[in-house]
Protein backbone atom coordinates (compact mmCIF):
# COMPACT_ATOMS: atom_id res chain seq x y z
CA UNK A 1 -8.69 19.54 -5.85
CA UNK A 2 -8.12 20.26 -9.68
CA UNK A 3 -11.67 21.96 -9.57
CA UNK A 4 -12.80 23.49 -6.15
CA UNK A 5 -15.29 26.32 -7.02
CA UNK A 6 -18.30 27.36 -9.04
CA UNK A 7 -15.89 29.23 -11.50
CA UNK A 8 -13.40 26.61 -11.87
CA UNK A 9 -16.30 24.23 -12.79
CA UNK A 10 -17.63 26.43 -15.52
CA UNK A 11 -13.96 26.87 -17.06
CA UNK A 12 -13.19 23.11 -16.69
CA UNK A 13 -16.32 22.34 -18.55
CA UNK A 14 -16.66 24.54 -20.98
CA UNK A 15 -13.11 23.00 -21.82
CA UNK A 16 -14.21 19.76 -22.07
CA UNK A 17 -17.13 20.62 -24.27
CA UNK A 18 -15.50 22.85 -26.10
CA UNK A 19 -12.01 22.70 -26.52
CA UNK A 20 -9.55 20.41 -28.84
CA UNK A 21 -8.44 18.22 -25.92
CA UNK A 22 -6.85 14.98 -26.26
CA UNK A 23 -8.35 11.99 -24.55
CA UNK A 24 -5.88 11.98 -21.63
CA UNK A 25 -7.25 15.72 -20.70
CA UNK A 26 -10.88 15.14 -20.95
CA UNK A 27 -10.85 12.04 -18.84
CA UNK A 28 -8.65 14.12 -16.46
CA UNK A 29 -11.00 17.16 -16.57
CA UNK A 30 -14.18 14.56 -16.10
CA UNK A 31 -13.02 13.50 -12.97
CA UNK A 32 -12.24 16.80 -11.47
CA UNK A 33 -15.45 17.70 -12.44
CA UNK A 34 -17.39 14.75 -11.00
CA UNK A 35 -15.13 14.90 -7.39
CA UNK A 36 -16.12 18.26 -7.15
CA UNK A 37 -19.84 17.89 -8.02
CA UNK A 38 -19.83 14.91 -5.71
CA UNK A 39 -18.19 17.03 -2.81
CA UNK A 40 -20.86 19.80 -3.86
CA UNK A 41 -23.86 17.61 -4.27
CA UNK A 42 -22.71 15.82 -0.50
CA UNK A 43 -22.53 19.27 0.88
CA UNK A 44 -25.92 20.05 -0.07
CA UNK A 45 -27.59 16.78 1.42
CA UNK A 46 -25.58 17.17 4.62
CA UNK A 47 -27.23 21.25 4.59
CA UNK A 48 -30.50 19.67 3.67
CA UNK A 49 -30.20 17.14 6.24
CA UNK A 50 -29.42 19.66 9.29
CA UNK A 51 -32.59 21.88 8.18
CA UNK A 52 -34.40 19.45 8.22
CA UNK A 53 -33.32 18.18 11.99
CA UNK A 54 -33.64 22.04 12.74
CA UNK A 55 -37.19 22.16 11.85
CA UNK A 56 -38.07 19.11 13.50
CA UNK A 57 -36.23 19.85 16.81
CA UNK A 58 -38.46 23.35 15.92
CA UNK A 59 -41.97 22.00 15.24
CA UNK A 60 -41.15 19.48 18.55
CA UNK A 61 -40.60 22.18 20.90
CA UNK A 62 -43.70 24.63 19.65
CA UNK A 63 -41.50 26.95 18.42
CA UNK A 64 -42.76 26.41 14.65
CA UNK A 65 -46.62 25.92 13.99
CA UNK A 66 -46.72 25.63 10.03
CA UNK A 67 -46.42 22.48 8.37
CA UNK A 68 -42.90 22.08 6.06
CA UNK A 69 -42.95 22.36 2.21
């Protein structure tokens, strides 16, 4: 993956918004950048998803009493 971290994100688009890049580049750098958000932001929802099943399987066997945010 062209960009596969945090930092490499940053760099990649503070290229693209400010750097003297051709149009080949920037559509290059775009993509990286949306594969790796999209990998990031399906991460998340997967993390999200599997606290949420926690706190359920929680809350169903009385081992939580508070209502969830």
């Amino acid at each position: 993956m062209a960009v596969a971290n945090g930092q490499d994100a940053g760099l990649a688009w503070d290229s693209l918004v400010r750097g003297s890049l051709d149009q080949v580049e920037r559509d290059k750098i775009k993509t990286a950048l949306l594969d790796y958000c999209g990998q990031d932001t399906l991460a998340l929802t997967a993390l999200l998803q599997k606290l949420r099943e926690a706190e359920f399987t929680a809350q169903e066997t009385g081992l939580v009493h508070h209502e969830s945010v």
